[in-house]
Protein backbone atom coordinates (compact mmCIF):
# COMPACT_ATOMS: atom_id res chain seq x y z
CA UNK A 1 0.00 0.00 0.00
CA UNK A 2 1.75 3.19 -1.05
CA UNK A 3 2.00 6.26 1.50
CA UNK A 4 -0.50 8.26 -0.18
CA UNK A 5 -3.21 5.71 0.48
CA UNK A 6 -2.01 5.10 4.06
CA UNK A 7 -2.50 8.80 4.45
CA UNK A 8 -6.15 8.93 3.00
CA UNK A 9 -7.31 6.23 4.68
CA UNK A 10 -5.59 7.56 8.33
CA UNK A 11 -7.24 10.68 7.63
CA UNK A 12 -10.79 9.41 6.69
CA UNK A 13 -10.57 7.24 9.68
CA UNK A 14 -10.56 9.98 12.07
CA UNK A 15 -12.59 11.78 10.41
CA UNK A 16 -15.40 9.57 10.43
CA UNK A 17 -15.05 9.31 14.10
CA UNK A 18 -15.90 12.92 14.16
CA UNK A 19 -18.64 12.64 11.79
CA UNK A 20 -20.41 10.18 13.97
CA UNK A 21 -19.99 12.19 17.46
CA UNK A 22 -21.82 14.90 16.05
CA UNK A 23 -25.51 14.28 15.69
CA UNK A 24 -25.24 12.25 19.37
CA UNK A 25 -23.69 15.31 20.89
CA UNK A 26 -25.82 17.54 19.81
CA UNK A 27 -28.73 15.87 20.05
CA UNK A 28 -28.09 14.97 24.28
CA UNK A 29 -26.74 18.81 24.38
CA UNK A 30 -30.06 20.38 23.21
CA UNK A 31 -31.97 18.09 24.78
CA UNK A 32 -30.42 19.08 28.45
CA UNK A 33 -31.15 22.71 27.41
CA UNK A 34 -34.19 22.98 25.08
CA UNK A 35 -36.86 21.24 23.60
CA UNK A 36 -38.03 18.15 20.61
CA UNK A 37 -38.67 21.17 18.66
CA UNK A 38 -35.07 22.64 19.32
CA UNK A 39 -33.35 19.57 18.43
CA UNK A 40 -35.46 19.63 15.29
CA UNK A 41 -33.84 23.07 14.03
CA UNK A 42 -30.36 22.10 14.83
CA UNK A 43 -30.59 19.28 12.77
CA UNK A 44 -32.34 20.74 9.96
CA UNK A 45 -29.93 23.98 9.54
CA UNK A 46 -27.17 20.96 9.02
CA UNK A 47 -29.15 19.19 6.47
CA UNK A 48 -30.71 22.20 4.33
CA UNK A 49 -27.30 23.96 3.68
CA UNK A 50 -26.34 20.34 2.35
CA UNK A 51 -29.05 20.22 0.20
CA UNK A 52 -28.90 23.58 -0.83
CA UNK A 53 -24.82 23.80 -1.26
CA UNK A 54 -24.33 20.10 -3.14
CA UNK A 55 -24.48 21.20 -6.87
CA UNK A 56 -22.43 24.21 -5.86
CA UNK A 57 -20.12 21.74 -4.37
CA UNK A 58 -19.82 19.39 -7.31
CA UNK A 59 -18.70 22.57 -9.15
CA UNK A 60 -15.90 23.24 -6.99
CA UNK A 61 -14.89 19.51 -6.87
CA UNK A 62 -14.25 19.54 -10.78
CA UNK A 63 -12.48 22.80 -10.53
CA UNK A 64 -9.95 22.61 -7.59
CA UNK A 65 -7.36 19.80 -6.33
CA UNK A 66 -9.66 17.79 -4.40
CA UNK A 67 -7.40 17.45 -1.35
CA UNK A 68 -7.53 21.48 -0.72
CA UNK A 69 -11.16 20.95 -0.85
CA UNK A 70 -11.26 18.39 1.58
CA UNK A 71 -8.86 19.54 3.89
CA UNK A 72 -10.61 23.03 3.85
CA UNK A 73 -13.87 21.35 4.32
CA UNK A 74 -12.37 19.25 7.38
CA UNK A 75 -11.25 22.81 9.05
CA UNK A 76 -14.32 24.45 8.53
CA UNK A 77 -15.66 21.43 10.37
CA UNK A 78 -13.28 21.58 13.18
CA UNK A 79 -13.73 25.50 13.55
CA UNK A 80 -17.77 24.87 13.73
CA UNK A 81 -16.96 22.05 16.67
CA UNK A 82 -15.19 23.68 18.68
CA UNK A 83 -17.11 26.62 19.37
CA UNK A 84 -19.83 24.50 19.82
CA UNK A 85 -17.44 23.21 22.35
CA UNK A 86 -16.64 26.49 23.93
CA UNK A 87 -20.46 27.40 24.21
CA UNK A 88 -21.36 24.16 25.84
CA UNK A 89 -18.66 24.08 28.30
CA UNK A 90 -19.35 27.85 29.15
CA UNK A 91 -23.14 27.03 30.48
CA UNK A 92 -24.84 29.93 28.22
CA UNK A 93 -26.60 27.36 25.51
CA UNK A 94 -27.96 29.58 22.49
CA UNK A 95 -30.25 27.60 20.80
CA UNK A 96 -29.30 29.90 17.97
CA UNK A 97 -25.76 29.90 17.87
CA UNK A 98 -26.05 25.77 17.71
CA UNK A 99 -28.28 26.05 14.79
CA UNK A 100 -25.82 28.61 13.09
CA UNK A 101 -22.75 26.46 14.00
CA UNK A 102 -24.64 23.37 12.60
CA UNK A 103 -25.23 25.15 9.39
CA UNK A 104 -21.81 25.89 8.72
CA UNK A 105 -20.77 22.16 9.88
CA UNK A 106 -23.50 21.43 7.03
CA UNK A 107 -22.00 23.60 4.42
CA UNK A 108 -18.50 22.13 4.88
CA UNK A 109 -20.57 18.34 4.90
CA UNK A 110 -21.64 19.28 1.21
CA UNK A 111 -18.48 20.35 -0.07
CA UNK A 112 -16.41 17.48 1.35
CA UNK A 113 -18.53 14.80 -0.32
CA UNK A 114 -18.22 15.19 -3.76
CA UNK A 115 -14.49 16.43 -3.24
CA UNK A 116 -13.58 12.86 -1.59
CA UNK A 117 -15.09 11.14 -4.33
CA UNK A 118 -12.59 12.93 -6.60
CA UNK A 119 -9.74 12.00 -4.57
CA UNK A 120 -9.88 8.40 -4.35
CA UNK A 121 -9.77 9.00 -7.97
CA UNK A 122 -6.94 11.30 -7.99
CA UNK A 123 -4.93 9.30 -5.24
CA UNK A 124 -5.75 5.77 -6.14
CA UNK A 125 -4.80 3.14 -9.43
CA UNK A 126 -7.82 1.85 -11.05
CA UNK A 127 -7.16 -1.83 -9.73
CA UNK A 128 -6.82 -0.94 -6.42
CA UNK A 129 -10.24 1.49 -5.68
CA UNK A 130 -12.70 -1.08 -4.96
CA UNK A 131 -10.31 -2.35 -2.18
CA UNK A 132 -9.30 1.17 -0.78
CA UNK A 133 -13.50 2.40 -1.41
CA UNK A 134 -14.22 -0.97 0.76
CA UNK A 135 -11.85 0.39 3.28
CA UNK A 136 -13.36 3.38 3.53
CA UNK A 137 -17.04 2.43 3.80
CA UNK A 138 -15.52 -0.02 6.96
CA UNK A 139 -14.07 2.75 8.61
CA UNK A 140 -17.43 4.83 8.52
CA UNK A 141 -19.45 1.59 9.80
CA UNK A 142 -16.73 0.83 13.30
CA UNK A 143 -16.84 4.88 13.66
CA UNK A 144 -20.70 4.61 13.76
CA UNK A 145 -20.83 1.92 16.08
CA UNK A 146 -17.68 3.55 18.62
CA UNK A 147 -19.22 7.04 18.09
CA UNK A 148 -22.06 6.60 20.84
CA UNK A 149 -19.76 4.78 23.27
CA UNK A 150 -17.31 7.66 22.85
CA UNK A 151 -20.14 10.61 23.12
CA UNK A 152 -21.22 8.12 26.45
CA UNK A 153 -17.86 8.31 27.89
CA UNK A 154 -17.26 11.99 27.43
CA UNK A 155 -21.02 12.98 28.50
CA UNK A 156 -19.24 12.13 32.13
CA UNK A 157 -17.63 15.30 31.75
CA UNK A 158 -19.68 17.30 30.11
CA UNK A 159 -21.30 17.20 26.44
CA UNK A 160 -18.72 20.56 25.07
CA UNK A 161 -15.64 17.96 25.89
CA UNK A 162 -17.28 15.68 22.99
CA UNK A 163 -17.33 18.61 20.67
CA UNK A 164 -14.00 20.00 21.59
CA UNK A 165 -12.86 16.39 20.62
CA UNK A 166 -14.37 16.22 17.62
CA UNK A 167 -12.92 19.77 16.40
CA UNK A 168 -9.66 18.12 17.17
CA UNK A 169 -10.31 14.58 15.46
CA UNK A 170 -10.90 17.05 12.15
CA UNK A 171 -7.80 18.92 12.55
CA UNK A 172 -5.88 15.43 12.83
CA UNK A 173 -7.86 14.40 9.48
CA UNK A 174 -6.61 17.80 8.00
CA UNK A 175 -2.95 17.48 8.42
CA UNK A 176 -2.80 14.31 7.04
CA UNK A 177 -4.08 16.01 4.05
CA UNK A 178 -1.94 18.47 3.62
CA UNK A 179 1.45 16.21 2.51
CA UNK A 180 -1.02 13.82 0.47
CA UNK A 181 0.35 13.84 -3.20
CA UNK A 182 -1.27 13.03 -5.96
CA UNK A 183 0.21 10.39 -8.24
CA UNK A 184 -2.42 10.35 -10.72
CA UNK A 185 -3.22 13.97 -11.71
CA UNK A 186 -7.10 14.23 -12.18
CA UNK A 187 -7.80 16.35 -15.35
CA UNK A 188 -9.95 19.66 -14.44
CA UNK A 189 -12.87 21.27 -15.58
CA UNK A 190 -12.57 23.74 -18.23
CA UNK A 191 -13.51 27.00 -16.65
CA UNK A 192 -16.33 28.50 -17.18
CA UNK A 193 -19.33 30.59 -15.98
CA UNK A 194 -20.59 28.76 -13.11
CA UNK A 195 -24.24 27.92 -14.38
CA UNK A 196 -22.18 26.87 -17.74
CA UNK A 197 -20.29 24.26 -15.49
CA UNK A 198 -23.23 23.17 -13.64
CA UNK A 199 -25.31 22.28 -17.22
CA UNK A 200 -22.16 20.75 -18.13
CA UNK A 201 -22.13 18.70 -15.20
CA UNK A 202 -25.81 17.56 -15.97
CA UNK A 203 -25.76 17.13 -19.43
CA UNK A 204 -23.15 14.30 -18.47
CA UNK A 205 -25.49 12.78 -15.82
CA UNK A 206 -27.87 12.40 -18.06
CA UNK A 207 -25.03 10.71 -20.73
CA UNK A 208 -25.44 7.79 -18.55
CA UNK A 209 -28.63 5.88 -17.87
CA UNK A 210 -27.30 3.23 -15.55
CA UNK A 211 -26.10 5.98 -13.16
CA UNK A 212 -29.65 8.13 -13.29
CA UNK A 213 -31.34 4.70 -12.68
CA UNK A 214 -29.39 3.97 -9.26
CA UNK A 215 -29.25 6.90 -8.22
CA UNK A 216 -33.48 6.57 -8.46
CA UNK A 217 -32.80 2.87 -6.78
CA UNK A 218 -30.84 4.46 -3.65
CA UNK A 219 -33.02 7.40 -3.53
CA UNK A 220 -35.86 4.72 -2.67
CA UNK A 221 -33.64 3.03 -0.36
CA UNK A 222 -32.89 6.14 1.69
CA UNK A 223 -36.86 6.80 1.76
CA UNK A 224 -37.53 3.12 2.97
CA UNK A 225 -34.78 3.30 5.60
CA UNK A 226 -36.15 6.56 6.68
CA UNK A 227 -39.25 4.57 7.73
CA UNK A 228 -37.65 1.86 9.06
CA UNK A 229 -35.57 4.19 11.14
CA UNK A 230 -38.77 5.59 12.24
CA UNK A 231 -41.20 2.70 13.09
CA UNK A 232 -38.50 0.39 13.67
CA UNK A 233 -37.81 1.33 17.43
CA UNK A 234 -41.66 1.53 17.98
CA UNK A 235 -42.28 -1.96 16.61
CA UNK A 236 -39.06 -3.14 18.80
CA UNK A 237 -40.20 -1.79 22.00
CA UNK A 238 -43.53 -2.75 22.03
CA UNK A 239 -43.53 -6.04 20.36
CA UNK A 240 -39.61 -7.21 20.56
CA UNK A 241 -38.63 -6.80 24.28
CA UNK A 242 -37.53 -3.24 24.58
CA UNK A 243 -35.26 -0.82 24.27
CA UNK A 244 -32.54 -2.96 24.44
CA UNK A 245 -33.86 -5.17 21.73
CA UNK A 246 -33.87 -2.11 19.01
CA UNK A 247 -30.15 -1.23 20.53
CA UNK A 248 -28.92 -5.04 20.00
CA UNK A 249 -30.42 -5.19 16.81
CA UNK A 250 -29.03 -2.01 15.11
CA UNK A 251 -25.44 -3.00 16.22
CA UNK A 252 -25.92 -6.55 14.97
CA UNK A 253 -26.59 -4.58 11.40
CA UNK A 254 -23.44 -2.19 11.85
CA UNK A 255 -21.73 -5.39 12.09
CA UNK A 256 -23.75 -6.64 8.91
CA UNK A 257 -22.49 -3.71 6.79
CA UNK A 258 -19.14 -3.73 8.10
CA UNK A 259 -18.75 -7.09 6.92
CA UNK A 260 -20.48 -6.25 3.43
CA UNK A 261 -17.37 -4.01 2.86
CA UNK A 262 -15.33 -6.51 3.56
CA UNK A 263 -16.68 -9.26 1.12
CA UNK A 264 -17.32 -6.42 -1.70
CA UNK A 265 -13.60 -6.57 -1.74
CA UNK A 266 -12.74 -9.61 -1.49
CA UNK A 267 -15.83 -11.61 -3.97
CA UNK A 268 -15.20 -11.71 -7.31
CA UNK A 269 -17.89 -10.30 -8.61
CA UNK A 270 -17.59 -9.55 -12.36
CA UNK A 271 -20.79 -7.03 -13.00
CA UNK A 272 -20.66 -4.59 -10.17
CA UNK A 273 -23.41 -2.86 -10.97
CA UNK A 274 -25.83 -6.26 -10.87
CA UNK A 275 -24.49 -6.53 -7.31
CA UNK A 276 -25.43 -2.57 -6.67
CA UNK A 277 -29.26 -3.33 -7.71
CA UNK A 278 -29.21 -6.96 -5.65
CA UNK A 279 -27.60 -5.09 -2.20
CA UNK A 280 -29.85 -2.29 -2.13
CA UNK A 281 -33.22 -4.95 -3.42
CA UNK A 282 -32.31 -6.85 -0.12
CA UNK A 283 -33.17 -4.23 2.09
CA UNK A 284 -36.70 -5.68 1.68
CA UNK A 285 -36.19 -8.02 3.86
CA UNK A 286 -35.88 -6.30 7.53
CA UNK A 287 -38.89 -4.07 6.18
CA UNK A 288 -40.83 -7.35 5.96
CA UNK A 289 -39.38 -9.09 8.94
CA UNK A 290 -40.36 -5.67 11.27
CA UNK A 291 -44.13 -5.32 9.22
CA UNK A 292 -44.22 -9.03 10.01
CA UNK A 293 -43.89 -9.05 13.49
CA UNK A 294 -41.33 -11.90 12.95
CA UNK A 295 -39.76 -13.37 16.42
CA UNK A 296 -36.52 -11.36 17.03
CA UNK A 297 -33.86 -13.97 16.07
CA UNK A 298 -35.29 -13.65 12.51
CA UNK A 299 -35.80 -9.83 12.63
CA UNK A 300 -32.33 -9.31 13.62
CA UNK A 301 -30.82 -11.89 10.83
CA UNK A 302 -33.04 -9.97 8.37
CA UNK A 303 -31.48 -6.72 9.53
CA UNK A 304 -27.78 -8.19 9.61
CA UNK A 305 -28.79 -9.07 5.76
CA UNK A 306 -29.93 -5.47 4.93
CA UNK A 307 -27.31 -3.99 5.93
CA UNK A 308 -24.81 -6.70 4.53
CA UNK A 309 -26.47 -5.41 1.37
CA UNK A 310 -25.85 -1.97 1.79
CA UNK A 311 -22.30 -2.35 2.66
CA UNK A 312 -21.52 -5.00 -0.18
CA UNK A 313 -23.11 -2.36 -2.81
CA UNK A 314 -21.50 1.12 -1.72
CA UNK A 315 -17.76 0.13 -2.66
CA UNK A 316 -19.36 -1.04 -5.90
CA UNK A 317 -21.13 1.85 -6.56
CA UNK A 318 -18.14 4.15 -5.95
CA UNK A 319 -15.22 2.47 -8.08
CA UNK A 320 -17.85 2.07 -10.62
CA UNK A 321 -18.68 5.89 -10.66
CA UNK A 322 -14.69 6.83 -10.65
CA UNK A 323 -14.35 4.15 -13.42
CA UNK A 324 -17.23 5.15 -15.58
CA UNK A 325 -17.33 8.84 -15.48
CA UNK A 326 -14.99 11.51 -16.77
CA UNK A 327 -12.88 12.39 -14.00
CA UNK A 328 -12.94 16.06 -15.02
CA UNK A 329 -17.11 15.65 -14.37
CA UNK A 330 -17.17 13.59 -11.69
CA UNK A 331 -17.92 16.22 -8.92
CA UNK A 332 -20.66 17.58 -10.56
CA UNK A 333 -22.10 14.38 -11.64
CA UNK A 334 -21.58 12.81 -7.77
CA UNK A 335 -23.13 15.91 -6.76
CA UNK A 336 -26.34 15.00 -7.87
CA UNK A 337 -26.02 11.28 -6.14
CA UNK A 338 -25.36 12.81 -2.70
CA UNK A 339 -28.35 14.99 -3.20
CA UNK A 340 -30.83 12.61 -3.69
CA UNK A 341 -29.66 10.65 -1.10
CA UNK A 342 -29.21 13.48 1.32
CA UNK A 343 -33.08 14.76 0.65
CA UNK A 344 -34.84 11.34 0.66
CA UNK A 345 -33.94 9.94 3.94
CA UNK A 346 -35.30 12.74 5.69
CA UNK A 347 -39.10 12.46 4.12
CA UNK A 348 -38.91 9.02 4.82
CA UNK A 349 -38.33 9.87 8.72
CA UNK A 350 -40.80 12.88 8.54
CA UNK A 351 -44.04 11.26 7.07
CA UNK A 352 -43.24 7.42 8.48
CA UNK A 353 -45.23 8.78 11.85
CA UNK A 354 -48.49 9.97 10.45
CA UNK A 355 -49.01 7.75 7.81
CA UNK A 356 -48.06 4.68 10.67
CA UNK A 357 -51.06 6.80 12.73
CA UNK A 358 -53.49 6.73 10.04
CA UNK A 359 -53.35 2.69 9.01
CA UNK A 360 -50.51 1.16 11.32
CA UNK A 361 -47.07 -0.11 10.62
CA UNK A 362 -47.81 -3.60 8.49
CA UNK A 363 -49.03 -1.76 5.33
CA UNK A 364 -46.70 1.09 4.81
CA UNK A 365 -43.52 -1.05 5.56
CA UNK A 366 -44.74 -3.98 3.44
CA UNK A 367 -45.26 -0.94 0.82
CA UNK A 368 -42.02 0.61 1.13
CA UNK A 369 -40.42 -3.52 1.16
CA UNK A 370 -42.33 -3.99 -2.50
CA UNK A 371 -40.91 -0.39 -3.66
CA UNK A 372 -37.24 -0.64 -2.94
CA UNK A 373 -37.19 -4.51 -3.89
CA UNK A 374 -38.52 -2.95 -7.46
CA UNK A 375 -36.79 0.31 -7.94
CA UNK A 376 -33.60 -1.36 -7.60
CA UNK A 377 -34.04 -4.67 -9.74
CA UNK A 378 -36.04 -2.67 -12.35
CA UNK A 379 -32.01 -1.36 -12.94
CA UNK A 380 -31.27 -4.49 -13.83
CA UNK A 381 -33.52 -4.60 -17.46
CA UNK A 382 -30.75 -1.63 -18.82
CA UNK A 383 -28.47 -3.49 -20.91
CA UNK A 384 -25.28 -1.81 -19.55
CA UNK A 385 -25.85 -2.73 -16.32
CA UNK A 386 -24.83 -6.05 -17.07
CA UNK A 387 -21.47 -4.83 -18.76
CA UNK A 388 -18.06 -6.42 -17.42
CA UNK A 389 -15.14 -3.76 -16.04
CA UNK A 390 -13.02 -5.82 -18.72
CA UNK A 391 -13.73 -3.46 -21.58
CA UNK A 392 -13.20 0.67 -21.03
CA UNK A 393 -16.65 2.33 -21.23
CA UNK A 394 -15.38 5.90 -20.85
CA UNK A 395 -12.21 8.31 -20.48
CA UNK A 396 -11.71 8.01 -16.95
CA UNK A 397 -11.68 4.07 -17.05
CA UNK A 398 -9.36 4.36 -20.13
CA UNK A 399 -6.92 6.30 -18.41
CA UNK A 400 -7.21 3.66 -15.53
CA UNK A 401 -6.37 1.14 -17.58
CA UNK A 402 -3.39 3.16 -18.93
CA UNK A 403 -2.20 3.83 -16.04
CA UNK A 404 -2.47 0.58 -14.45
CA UNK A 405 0.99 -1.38 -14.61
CA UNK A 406 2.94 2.39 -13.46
CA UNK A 407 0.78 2.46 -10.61
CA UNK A 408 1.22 -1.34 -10.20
């Protein structure tokens, strides 16, 4: 493993342990203070400036050295966290200042995203993404299931410690960002007028129907999980034995997605994108399991499969994005992935309640099983879904392939 990757994946390892104290901090910090409705603004003024900020953010992906993006994104992240920090531990809680600091964490969230995308591509061979994308998604799974245990240490000392932390984890993810080099120069946009570069960027989303159609698929799957994220914890605690059974559950299917990052990498699987539709099509079955009512031994299983699912496909999905499209487009055109993503899960979470109120849990998560089982293996019917890396299918993947015995 050459020192470039070592450095990328040190540096995306603490920073997703950062990325998964926030939303537990915050959300036992405004709590203390305020009320449901508080936490409720804090979390939306992260997610809207995400929303808003994404295409904007593809644009500066394709236009700037992705690691300067990063790293400037990781210490606008650390600045955010540790005055949130410094407010906390001072005892005057401003409901308003979290919601401004959590808007600017947001922000730097949107133009991060697309930006790391582009470096994998700029830092790693061809031949060796799926194993370093695997890596990656692994990292993000152990940092979600330490993240609470960390937040539940620190809480001993107060909730602004956790934040001053996680300021501090980001500045550690920085530096090792500022030595990374980049063996593999990524070609950049031709400038242009911004709304020039942003049709650009859509005219070659649309180029590629396999990529519009997943991006639909996973769009789905965020709305399904969304409900299940919701009704889920109802069903467990009045039906499965608690509290605790929700908690054991939802780590037994961090450990499922770890370990679909693993086998994504190690599998041979020769049509990636086959294996994209078939991960995110098995989330159908912890949707049924929960609508079901199923004893907990087979809820959890189901769960554990779900989530293998999900982590099996993501690696795919990303080495076949940085093989497929045009490095020079790939922000903009990743862009538009993250937003769908980023928009759906939160209707699923917001309208999983009142529906459930209306006509109960069976229906609407039997519904939601039957619509991201289809969405995703309706992908399967377009004919270049079912193509083989073997041949190059577009000027980023060519250049991969040129490249592949130097960087061997």
């Amino acid at each position: 493993m050459t020192s470039p990757i070592r450095r990328l994946l040190a540096g995306r390892t603490v920073a997703a342990l950062a990325t998964g104290l926030i939303p537990t901090t915050l959300t036992l910090a405004v709590l203390r203070t305020g009320s449901a409705m508080d936490l409720g603004l804090v979390l939306s003024c992260e997610l809207l400036p995400m929303l808003v900020l994404l295409p904007v953010a593809g644009v500066v992906a394709d236009r700037f050295p992705p690691q300067r993006v990063v790293l400037t994104a990781d210490l606008v992240r650390a600045a955010a966290q540790l005055a949130i920090g410094a407010e906390l531990l001072s005892g005057r809680v401003r409901i308003f200042d979290l919601a401004v600091l959590s808007a600017i964490t947001g922000g730097a969230v949107a133009f991060g995203t697309p930006a790391l995308r582009t470096l994998v591509a700029a830092v790693v061979a061809g031949p060796e993404r799926l194993r370093v994308n695997a890596q990656l998604g692994a990292v993000q799974g152990l940092a979600q299931i330490a993240a609470p245990a960390t937040v539940g240490g620190l809480l001993l000392v107060g909730a602004g410690w956790s934040s001053i932390l996680t300021g501090a984890l980001f500045i550690a993810s920085a530096t090792t960002l500022g030595g990374l080099r980049q063996d593999r120069p990524v070609q950049r946009a031709r400038r242009s007028a911004f709304a020039g570069e942003l049709r650009e960027g859509w005219a070659e989303t649309r180029r590629h129907p396999w990529f519009l159609a997943n991006v639909l698929g996973h769009g789905v799957w965020h709305l399904t999980a969304g409900f299940l994220l919701t009704l889920g914890p109802v069903i467990a605690v009045r039906h499965l034995g608690g509290d605790v059974a929700w908690v054991v559950i939802t780590e037994i299917g961090a450990v499922g997605m770890v370990a679909g990052f693993y086998a994504a990498s190690r599998l041979p699987v020769r049509r990636p994108l086959v294996g994209v539709a078939v991960g995110a099509a098995v989330f159908a079955l912890p949707l049924t399991a929960f609508a079901l009512l199923l004893p907990i031994p087979i809820v959890t299983a189901a769960y554990f499969g779900g989530m293998f699912g999900v982590g099996f496909l993501s690696p795919l999905w990303e080495t076949t994005m940085q093989r497929r499209i045009p490095q020079d487009t790939l922000g903009r055109v990743g862009s538009f992935d993250a937003l769908i993503s980023f928009a759906a899960r939160p209707i699923g979470l917001a309208v999983a309640a009142p529906v459930s109120a209306t006509i109960g849990t069976t229906t609407p998560l039997l519904l939601a099983a039957a619509l991201v089982s289809a969405a995703n293996l309706a992908v399967l019917l377009l004919p270049d879904v079912w193509e083989t890396p073997g041949t190059p299918t577009s000027p980023a993947e060519r250049t991969d392939r040129q490249d592949a015995p130097r960087a061997a």
